[in-house]
C-alpha atoms as a PDB file:
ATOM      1  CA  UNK A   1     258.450   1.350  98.800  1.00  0.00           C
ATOM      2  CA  UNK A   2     258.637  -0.622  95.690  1.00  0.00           C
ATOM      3  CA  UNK A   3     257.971   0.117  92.182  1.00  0.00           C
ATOM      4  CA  UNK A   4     258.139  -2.708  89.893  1.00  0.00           C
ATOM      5  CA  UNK A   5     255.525  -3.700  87.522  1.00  0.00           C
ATOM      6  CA  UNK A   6     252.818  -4.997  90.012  1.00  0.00           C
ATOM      7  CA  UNK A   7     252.887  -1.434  92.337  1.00  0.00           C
ATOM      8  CA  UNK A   8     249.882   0.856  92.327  1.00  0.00           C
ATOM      9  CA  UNK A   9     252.131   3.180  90.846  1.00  0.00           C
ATOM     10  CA  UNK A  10     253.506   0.921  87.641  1.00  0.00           C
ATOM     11  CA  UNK A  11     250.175  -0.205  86.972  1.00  0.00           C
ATOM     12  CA  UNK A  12     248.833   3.358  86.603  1.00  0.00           C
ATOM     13  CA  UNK A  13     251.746   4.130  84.688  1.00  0.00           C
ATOM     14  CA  UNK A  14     251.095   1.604  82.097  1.00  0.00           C
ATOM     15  CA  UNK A  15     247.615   2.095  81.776  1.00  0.00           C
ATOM     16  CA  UNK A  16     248.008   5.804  81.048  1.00  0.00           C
ATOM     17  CA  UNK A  17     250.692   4.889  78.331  1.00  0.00           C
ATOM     18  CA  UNK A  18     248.107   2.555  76.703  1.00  0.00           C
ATOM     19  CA  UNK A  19     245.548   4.877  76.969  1.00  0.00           C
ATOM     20  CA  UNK A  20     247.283   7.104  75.236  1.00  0.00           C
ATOM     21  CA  UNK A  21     248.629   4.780  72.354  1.00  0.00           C
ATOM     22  CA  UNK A  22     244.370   3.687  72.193  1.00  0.00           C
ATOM     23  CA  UNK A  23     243.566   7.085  71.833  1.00  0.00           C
ATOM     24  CA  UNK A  24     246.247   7.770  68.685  1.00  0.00           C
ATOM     25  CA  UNK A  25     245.755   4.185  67.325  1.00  0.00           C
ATOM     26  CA  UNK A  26     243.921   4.633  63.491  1.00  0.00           C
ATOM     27  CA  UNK A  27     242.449   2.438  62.278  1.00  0.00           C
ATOM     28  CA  UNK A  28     244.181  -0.748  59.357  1.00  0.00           C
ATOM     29  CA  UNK A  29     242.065  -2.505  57.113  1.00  0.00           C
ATOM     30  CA  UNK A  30     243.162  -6.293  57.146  1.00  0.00           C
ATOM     31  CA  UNK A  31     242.256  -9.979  56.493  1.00  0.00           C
ATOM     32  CA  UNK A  32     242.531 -12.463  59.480  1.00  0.00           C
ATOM     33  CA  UNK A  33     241.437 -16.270  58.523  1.00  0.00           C
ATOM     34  CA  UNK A  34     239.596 -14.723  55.383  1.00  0.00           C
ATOM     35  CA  UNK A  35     237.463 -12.318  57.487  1.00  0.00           C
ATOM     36  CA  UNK A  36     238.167  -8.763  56.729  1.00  0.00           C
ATOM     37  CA  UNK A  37     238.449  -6.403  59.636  1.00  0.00           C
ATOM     38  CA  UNK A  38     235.391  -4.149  59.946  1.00  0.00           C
ATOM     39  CA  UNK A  39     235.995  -0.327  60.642  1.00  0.00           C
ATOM     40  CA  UNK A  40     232.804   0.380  62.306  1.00  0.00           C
ATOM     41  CA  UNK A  41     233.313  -2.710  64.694  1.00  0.00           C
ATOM     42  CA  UNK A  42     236.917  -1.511  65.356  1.00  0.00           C
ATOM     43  CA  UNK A  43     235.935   1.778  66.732  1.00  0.00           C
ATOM     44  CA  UNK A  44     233.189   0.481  68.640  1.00  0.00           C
ATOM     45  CA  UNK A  45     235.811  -2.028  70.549  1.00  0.00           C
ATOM     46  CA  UNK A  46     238.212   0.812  70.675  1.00  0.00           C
ATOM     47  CA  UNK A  47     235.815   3.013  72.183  1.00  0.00           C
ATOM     48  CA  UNK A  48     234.974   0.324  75.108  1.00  0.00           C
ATOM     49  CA  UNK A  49     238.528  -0.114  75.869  1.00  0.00           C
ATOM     50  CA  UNK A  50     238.811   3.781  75.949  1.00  0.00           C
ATOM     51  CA  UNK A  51     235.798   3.272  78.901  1.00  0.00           C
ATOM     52  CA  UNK A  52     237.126   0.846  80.632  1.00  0.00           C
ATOM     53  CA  UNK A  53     241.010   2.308  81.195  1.00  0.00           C
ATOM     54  CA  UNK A  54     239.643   5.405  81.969  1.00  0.00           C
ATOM     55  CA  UNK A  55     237.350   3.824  84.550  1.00  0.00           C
ATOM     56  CA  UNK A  56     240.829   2.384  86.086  1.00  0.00           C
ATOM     57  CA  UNK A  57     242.378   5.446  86.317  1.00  0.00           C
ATOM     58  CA  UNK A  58     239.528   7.556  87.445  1.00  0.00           C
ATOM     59  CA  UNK A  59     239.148   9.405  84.705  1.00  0.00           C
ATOM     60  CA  UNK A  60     235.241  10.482  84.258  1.00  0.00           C
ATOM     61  CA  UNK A  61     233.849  11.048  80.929  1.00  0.00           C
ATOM     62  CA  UNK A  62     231.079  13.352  80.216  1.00  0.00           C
ATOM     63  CA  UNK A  63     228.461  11.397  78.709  1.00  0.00           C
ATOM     64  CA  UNK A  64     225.805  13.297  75.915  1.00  0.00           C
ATOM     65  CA  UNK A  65     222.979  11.855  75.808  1.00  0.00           C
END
């Protein structure tokens, strides 16, 4: 059974070690091509990306509505 990086199990691996980094990550003002990086926008992409690997791992949220 292999285990590099393109096994079931290295992929999950990886994507539970950047869901966890997402889920620490705070948020850094700064300028890119003299647009300034927006902290509402930031969270909101965050938050999507916190949807989607959790979605890949199986991991169901409890939505409020």
């Amino acid at each position: 059974m292999r285990h590099g990086k393109n096994s079931a199990y290295g992929r999950r691996e990886r994507r539970e070690g950047a869901l966890e980094r997402l889920k620490a990550s705070k948020f850094t003002p700064k300028v890119n091509n003299n647009k300034e990086r927006n902290e509402k926008n930031w969270t909101e992409k965050k938050e999507e990306q916190i949807s989607i690997l959790e979605g890949r791992l199986g991991i169901r949220r409890d939505v409020q509505v």
